[in-house]
PDB file of N, CA and C in Angstrom:
ATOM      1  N   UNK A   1      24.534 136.536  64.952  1.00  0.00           N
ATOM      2  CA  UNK A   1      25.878 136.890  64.568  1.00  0.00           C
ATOM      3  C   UNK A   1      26.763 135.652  64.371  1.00  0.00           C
ATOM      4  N   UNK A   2      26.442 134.627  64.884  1.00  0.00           N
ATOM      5  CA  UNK A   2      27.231 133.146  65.450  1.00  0.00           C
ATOM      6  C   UNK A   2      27.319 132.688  63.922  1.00  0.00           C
ATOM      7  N   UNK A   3      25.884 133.037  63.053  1.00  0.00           N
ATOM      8  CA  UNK A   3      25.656 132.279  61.751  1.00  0.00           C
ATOM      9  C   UNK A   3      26.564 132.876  61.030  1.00  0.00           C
ATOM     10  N   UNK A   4      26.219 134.394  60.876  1.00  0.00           N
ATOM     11  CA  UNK A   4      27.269 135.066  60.012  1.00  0.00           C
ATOM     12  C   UNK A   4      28.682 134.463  59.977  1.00  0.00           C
ATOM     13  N   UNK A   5      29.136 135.077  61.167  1.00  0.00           N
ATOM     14  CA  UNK A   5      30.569 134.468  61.486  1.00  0.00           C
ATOM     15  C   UNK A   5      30.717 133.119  60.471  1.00  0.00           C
ATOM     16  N   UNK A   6      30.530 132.133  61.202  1.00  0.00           N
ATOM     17  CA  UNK A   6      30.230 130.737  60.413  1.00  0.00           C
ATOM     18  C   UNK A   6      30.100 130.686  59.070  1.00  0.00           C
ATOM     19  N   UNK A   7      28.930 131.359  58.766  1.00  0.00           N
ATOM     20  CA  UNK A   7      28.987 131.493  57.016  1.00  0.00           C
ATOM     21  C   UNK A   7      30.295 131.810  56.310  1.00  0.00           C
ATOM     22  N   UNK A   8      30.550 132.877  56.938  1.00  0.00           N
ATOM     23  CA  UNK A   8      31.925 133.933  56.122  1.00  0.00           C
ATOM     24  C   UNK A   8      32.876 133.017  56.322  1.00  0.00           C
ATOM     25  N   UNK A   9      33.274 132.265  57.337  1.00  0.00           N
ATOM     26  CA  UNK A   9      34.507 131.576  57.802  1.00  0.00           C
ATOM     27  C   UNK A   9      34.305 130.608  56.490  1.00  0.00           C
ATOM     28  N   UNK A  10      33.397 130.013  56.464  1.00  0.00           N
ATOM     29  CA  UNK A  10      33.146 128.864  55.656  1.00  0.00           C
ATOM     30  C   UNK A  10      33.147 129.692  53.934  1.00  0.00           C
ATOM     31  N   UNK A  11      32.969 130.796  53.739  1.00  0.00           N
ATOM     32  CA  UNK A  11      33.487 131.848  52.766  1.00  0.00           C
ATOM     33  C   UNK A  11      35.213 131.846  52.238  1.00  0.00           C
ATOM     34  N   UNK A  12      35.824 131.853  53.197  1.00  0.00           N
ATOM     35  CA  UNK A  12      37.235 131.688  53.543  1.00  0.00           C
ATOM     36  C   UNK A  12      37.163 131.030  52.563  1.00  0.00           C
ATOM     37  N   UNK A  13      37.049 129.852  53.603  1.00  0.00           N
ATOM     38  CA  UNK A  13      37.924 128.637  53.202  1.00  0.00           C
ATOM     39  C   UNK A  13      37.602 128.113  51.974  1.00  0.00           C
ATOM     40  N   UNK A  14      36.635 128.311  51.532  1.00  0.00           N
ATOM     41  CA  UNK A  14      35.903 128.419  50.006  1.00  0.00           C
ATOM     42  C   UNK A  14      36.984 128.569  49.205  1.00  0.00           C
ATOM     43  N   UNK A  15      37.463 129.556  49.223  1.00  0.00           N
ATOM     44  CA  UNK A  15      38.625 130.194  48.199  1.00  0.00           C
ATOM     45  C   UNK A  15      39.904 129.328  48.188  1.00  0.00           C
ATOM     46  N   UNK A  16      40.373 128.583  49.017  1.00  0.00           N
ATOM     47  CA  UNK A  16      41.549 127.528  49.408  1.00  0.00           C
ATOM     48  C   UNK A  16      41.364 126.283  48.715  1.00  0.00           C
ATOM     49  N   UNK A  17      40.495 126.123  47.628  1.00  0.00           N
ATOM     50  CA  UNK A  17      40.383 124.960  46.767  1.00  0.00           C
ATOM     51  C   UNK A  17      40.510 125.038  45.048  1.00  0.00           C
ATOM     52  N   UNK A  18      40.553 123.803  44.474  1.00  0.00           N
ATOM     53  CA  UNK A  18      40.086 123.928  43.242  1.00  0.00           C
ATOM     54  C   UNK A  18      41.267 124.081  42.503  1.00  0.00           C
ATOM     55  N   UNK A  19      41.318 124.075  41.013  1.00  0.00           N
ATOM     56  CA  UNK A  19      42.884 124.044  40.253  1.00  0.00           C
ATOM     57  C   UNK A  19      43.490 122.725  39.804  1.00  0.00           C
ATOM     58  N   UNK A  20      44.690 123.247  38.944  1.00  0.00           N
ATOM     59  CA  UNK A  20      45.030 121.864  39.280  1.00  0.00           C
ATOM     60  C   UNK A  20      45.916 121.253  40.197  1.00  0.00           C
ATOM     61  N   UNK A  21      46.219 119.889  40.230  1.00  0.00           N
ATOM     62  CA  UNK A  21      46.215 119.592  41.097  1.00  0.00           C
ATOM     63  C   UNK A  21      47.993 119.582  41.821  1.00  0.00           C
ATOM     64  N   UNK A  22      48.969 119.775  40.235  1.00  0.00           N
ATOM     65  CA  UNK A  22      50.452 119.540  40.871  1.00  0.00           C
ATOM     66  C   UNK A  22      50.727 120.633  41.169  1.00  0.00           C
ATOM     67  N   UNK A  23      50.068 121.887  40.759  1.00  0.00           N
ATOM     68  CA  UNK A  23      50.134 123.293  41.059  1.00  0.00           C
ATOM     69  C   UNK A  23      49.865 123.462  42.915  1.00  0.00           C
ATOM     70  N   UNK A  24      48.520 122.777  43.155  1.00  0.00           N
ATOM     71  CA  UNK A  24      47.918 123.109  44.006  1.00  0.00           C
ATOM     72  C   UNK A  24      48.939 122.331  45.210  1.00  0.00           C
ATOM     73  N   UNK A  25      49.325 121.306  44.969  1.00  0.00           N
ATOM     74  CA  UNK A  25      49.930 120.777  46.027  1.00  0.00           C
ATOM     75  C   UNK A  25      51.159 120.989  47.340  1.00  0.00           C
ATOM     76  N   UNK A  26      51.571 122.355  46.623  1.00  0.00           N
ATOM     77  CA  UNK A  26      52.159 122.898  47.248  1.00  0.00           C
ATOM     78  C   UNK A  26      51.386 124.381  48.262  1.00  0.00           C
ATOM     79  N   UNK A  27      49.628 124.007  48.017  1.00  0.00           N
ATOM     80  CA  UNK A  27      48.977 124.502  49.198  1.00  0.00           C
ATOM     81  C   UNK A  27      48.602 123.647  49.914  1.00  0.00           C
ATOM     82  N   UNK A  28      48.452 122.635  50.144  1.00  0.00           N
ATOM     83  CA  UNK A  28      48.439 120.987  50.979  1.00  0.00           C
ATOM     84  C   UNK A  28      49.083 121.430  52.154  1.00  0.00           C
ATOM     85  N   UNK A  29      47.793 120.741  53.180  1.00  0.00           N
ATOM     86  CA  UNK A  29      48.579 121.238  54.993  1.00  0.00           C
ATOM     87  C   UNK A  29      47.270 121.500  55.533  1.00  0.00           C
ATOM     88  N   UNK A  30      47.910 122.240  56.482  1.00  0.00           N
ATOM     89  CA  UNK A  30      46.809 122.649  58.057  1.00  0.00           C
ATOM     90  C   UNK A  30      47.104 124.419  58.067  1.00  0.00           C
ATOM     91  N   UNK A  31      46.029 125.002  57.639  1.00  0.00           N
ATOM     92  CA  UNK A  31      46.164 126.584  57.389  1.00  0.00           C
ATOM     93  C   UNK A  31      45.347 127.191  58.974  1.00  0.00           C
ATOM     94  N   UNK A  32      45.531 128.042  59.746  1.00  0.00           N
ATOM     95  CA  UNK A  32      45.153 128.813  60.245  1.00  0.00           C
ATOM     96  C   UNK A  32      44.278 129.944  59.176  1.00  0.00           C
ATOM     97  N   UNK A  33      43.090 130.387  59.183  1.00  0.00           N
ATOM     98  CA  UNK A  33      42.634 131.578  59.187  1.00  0.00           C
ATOM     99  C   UNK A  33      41.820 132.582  60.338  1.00  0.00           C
ATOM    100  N   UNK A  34      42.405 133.815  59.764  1.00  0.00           N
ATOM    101  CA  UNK A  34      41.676 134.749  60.517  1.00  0.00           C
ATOM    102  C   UNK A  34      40.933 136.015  59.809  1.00  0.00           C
ATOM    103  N   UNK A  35      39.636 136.062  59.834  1.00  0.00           N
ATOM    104  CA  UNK A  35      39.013 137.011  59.318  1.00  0.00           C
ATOM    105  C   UNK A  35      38.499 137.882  60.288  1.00  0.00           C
ATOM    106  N   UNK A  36      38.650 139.535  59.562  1.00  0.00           N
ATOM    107  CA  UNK A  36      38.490 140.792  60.362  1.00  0.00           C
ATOM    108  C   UNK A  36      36.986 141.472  59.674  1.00  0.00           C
ATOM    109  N   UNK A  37      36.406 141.808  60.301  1.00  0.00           N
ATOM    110  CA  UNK A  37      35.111 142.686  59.497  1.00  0.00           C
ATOM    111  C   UNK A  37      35.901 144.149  59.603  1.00  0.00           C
ATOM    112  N   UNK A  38      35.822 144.675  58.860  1.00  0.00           N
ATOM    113  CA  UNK A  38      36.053 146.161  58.733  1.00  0.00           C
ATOM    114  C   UNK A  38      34.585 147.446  58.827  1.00  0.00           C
ATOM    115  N   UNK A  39      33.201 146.633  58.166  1.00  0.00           N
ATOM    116  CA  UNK A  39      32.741 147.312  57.673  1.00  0.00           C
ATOM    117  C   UNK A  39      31.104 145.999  58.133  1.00  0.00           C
ATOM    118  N   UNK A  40      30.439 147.302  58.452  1.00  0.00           N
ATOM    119  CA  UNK A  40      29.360 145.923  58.719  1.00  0.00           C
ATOM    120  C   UNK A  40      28.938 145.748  60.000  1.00  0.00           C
ATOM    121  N   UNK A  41      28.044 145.050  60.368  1.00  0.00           N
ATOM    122  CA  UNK A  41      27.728 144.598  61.832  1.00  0.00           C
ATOM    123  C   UNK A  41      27.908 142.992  62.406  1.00  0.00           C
ATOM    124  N   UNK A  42      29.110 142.206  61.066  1.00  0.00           N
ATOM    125  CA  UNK A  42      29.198 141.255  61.391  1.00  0.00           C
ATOM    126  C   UNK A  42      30.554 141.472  62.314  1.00  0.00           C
ATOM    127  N   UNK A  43      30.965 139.751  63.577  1.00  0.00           N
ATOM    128  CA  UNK A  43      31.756 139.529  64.223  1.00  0.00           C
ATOM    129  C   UNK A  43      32.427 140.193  64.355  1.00  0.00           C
ATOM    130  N   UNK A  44      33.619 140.924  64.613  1.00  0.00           N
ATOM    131  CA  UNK A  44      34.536 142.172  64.155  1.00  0.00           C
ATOM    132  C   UNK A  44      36.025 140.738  63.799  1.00  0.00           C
ATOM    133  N   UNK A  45      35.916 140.018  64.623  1.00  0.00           N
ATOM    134  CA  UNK A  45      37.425 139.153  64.088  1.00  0.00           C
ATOM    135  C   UNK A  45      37.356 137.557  65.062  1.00  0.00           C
ATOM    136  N   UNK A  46      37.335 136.600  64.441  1.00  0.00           N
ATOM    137  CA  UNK A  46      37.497 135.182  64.641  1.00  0.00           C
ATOM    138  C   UNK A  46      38.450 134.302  63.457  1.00  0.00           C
ATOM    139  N   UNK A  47      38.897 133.072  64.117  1.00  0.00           N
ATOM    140  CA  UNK A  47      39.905 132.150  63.766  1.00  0.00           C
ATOM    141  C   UNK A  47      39.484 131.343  63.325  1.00  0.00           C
ATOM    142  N   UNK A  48      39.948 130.027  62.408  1.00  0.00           N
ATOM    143  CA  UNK A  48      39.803 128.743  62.355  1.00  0.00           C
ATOM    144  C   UNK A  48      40.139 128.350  61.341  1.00  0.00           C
ATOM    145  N   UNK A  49      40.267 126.778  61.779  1.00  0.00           N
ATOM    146  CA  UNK A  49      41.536 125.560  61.293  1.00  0.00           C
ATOM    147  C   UNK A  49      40.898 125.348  59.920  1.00  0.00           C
ATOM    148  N   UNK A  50      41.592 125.268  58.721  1.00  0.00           N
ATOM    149  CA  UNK A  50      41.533 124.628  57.636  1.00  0.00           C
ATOM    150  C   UNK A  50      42.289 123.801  57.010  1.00  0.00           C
ATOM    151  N   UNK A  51      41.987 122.673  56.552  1.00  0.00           N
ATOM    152  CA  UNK A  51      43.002 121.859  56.282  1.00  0.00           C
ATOM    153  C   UNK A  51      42.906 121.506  54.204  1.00  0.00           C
ATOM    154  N   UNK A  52      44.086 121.683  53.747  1.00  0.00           N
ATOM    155  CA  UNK A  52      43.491 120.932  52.384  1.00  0.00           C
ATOM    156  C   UNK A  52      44.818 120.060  51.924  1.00  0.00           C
ATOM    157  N   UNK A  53      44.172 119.256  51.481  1.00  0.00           N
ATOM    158  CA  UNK A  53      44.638 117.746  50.808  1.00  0.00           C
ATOM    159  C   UNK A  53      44.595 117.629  49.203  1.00  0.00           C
ATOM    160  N   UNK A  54      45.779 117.686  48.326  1.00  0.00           N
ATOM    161  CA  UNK A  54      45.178 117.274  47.006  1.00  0.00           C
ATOM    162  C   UNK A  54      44.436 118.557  46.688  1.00  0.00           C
ATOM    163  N   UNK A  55      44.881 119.564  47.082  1.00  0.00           N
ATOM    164  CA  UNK A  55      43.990 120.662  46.479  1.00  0.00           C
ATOM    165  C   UNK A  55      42.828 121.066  46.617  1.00  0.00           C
ATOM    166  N   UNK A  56      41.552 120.427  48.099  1.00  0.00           N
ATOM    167  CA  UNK A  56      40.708 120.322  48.324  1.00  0.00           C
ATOM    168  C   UNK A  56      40.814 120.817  49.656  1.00  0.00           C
ATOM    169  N   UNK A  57      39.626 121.630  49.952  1.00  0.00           N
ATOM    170  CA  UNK A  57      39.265 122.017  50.874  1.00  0.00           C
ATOM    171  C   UNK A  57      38.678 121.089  52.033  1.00  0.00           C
ATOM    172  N   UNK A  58      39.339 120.862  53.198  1.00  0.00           N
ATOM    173  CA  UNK A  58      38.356 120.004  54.074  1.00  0.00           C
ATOM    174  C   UNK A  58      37.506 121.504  55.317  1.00  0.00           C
ATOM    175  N   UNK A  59      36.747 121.881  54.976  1.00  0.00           N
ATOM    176  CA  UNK A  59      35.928 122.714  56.373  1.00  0.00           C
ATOM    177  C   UNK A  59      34.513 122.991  55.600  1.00  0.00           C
ATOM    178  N   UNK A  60      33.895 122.879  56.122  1.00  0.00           N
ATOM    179  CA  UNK A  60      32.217 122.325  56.288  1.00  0.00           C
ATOM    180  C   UNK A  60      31.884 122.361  55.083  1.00  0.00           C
ATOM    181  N   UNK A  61      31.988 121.102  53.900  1.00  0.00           N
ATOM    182  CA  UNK A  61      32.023 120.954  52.599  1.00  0.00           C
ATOM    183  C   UNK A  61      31.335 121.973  51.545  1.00  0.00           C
ATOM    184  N   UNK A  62      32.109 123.067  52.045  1.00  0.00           N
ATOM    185  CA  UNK A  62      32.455 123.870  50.794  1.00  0.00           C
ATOM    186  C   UNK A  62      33.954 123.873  49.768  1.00  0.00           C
ATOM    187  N   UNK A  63      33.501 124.715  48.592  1.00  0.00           N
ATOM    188  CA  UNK A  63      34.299 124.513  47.294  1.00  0.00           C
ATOM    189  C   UNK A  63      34.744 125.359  46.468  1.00  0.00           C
ATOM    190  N   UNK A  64      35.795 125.615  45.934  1.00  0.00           N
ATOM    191  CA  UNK A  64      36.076 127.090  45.392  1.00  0.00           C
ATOM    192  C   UNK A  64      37.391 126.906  44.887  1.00  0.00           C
ATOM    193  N   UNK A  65      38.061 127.492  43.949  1.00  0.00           N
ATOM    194  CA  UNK A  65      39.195 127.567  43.012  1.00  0.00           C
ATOM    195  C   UNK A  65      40.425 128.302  43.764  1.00  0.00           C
ATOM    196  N   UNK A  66      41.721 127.770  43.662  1.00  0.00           N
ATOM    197  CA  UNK A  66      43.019 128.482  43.728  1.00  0.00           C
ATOM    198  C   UNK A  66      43.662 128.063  42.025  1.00  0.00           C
ATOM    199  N   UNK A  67      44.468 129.345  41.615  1.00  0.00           N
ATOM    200  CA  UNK A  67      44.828 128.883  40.127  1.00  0.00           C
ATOM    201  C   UNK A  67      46.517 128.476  40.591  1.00  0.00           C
ATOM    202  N   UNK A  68      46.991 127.708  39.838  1.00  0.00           N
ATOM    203  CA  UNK A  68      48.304 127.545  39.987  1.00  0.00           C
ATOM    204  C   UNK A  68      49.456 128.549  40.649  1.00  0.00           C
ATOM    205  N   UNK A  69      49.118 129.863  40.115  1.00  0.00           N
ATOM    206  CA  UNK A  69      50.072 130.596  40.730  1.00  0.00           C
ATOM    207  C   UNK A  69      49.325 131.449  42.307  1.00  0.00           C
ATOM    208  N   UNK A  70      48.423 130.918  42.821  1.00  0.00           N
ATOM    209  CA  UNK A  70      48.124 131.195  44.165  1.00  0.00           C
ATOM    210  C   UNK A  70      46.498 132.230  43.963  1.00  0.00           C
ATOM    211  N   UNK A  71      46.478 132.242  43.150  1.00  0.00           N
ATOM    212  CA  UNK A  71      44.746 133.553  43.054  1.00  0.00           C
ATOM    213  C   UNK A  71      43.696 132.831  43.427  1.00  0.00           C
ATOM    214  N   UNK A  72      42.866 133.206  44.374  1.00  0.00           N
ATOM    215  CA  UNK A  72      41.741 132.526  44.805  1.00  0.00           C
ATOM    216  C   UNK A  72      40.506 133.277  44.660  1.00  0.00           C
ATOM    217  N   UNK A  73      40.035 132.620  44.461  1.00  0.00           N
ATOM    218  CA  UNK A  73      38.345 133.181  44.369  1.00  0.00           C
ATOM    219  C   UNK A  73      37.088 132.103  44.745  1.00  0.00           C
ATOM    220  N   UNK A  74      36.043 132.676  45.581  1.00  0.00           N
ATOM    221  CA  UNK A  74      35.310 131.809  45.908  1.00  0.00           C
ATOM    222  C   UNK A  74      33.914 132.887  46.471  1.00  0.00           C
ATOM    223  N   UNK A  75      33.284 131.819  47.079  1.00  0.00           N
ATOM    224  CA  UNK A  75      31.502 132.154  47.414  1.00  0.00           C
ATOM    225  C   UNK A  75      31.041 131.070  47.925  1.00  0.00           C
ATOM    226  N   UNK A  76      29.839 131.674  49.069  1.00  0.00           N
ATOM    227  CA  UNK A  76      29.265 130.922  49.837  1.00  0.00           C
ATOM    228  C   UNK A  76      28.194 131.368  49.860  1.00  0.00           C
ATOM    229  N   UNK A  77      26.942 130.328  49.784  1.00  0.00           N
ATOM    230  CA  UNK A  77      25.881 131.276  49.499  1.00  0.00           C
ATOM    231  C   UNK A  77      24.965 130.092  50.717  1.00  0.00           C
ATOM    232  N   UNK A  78      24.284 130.791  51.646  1.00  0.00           N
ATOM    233  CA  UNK A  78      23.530 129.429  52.535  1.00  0.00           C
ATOM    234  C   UNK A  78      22.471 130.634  52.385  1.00  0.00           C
ATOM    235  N   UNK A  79      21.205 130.358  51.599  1.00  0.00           N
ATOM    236  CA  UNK A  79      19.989 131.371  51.864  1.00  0.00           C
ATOM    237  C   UNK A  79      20.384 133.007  51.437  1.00  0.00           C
ATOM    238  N   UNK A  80      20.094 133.491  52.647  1.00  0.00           N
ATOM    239  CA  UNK A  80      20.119 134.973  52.014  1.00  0.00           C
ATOM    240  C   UNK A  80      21.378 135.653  52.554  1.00  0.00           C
ATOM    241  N   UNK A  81      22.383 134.951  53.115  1.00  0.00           N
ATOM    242  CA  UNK A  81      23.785 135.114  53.676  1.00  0.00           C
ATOM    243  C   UNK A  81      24.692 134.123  52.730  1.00  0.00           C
ATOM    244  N   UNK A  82      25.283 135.614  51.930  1.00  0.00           N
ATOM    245  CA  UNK A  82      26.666 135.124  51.106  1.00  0.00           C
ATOM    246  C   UNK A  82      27.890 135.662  51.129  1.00  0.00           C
ATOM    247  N   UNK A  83      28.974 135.342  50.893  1.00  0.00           N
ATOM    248  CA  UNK A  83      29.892 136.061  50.546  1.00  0.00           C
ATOM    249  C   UNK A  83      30.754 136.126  50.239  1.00  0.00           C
ATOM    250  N   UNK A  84      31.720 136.914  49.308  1.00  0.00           N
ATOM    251  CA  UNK A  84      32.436 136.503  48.224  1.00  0.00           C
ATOM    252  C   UNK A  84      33.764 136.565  48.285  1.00  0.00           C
ATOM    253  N   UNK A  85      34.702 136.344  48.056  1.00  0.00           N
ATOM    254  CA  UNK A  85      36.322 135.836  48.668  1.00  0.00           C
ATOM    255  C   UNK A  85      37.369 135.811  47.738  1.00  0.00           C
ATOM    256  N   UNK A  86      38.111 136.866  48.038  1.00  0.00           N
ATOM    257  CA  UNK A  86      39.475 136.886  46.857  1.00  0.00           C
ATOM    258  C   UNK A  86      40.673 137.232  47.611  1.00  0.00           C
ATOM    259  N   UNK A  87      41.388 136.610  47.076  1.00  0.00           N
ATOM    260  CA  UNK A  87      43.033 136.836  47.560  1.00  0.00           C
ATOM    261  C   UNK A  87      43.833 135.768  46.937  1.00  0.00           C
ATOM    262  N   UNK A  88      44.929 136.176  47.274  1.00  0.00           N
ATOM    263  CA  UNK A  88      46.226 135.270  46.907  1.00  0.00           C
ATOM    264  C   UNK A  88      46.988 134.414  48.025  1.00  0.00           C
ATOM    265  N   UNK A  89      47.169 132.869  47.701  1.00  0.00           N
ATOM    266  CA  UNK A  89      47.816 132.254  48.582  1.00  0.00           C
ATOM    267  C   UNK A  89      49.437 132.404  48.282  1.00  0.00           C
ATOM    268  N   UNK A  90      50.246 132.021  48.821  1.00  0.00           N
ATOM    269  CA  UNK A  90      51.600 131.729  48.884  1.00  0.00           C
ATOM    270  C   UNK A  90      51.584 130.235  49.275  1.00  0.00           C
ATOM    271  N   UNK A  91      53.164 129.498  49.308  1.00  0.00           N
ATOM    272  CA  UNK A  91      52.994 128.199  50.109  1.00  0.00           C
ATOM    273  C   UNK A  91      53.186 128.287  51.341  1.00  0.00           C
ATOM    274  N   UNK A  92      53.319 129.460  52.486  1.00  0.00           N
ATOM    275  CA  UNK A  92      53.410 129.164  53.436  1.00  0.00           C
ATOM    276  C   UNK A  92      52.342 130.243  54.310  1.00  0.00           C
ATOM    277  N   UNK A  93      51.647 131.119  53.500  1.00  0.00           N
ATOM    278  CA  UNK A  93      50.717 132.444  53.896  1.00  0.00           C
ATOM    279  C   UNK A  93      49.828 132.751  52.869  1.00  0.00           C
ATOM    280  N   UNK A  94      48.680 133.193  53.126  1.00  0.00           N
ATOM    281  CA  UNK A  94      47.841 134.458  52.188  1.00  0.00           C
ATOM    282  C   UNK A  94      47.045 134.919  52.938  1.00  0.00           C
ATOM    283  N   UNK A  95      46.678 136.130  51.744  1.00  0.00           N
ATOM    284  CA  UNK A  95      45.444 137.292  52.162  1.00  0.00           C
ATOM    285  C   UNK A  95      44.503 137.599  51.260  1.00  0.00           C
ATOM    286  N   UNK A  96      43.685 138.464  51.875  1.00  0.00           N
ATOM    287  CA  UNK A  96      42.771 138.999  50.463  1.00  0.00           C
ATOM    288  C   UNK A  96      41.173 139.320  51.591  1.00  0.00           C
ATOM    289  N   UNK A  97      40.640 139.929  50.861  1.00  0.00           N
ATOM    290  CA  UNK A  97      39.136 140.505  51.291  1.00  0.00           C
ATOM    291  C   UNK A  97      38.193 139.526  51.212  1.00  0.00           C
ATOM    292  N   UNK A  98      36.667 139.737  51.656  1.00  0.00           N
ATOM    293  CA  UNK A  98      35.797 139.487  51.749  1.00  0.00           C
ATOM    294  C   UNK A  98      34.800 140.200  51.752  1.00  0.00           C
ATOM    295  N   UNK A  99      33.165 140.267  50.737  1.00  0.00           N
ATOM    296  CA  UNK A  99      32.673 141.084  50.906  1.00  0.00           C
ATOM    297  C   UNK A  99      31.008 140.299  51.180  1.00  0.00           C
ATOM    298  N   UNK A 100      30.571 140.767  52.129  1.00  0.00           N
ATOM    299  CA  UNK A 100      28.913 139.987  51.667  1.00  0.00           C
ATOM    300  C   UNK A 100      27.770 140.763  50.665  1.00  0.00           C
ATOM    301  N   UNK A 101      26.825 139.424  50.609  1.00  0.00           N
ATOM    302  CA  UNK A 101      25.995 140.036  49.629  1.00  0.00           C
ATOM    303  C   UNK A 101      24.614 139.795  50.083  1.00  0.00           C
ATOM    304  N   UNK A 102      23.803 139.943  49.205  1.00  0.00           N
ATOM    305  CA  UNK A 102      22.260 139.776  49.458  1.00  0.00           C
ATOM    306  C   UNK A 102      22.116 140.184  51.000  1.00  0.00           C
ATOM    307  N   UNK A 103      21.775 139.660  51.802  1.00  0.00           N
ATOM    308  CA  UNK A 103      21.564 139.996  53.031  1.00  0.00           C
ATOM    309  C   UNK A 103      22.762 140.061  53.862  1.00  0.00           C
ATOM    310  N   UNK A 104      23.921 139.776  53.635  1.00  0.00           N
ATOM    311  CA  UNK A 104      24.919 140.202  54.285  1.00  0.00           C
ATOM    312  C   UNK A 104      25.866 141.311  54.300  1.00  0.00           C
ATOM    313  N   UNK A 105      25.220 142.342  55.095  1.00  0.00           N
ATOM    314  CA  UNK A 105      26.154 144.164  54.742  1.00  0.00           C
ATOM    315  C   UNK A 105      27.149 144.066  55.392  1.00  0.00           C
ATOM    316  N   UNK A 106      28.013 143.365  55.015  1.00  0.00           N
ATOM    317  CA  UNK A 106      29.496 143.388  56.096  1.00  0.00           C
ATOM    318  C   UNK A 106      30.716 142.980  54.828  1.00  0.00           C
ATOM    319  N   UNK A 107      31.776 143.745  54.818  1.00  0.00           N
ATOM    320  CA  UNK A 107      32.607 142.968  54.484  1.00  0.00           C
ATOM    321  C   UNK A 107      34.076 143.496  55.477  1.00  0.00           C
ATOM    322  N   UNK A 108      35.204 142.877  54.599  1.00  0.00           N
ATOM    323  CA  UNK A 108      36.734 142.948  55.557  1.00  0.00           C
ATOM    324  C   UNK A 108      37.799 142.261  54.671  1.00  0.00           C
ATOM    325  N   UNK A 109      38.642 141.959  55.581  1.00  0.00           N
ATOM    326  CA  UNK A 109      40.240 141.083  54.672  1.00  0.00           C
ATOM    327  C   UNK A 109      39.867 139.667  55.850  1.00  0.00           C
ATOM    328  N   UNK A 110      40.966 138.737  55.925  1.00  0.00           N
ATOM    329  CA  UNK A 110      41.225 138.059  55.888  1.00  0.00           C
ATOM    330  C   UNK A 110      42.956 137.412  55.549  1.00  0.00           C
ATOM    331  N   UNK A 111      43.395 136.396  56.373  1.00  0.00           N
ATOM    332  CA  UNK A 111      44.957 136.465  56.642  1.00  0.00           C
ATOM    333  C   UNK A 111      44.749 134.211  56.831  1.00  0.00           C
ATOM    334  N   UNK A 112      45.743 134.057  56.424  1.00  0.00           N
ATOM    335  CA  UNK A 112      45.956 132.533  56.559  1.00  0.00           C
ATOM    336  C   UNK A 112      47.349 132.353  56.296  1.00  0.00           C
ATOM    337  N   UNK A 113      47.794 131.431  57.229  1.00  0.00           N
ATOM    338  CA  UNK A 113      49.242 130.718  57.730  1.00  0.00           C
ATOM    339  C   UNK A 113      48.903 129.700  57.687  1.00  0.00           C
ATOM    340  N   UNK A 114      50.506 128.911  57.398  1.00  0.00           N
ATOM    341  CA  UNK A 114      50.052 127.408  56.977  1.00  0.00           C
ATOM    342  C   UNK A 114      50.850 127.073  58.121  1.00  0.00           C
ATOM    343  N   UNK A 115      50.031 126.010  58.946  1.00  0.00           N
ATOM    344  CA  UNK A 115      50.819 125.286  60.113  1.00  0.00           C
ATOM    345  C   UNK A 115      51.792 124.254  59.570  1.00  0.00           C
ATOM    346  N   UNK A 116      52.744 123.461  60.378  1.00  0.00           N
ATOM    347  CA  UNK A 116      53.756 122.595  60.116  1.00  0.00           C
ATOM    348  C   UNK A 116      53.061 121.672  60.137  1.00  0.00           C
TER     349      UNK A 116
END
């Protein structure tokens, strides 16, 4: 379950990158996330720190697009545990779902605050 968790988290934060870059800069900072499983036999709900710089994601070098006006989309694929990530940021909050695939039957939402 430890992997799952991990994977999906690293799913997240996937979605918190990418774009360009004067757009993006006003997602720049230290984000809190928290993802919930709704559905599934993964984790039911865990936290963790993301930070991005320049429009880049720093948490366990994964990569994934935000468009200028905050839409994110992303994927994580390690083996036969993936999963796929949409929502909308704001500059100081966002949300949006998560669903897995191939071997991962779980999905949920997901919530991120941007620390000071």
């Amino acid at each position: 379950m430890r992997i799952i968790a991990c994977a999906l988290a690293s799913g997240v934060a996937l979605g918190l990158t990418g774009g360009a870059a004067s757009a993006q800069q006003q997602f720049d900072g230290n984000w809190s996330v928290e993802v919930t499983t709704q559905q599934g036999g993964c984790a039911k709900a865990w936290r963790f720190p993301v930070a991005i710089q320049n429009g880049q994601v720093h948490y366990g070098g994964v990569s994934g697009a935000v468009s200028p006006s905050g839409v994110l989309r992303g994927s994580l694929g390690r083996g036969p545990v993936q999963a796929n990530v949409v929502g909308r940021l704001s500059e100081r909050s966002g949300s949006g779902t998560w669903a897995g695939s191939g071997s991962l039957d779980c999905s949920g939402r997901w919530r991120a605050e941007k620390r000071a």
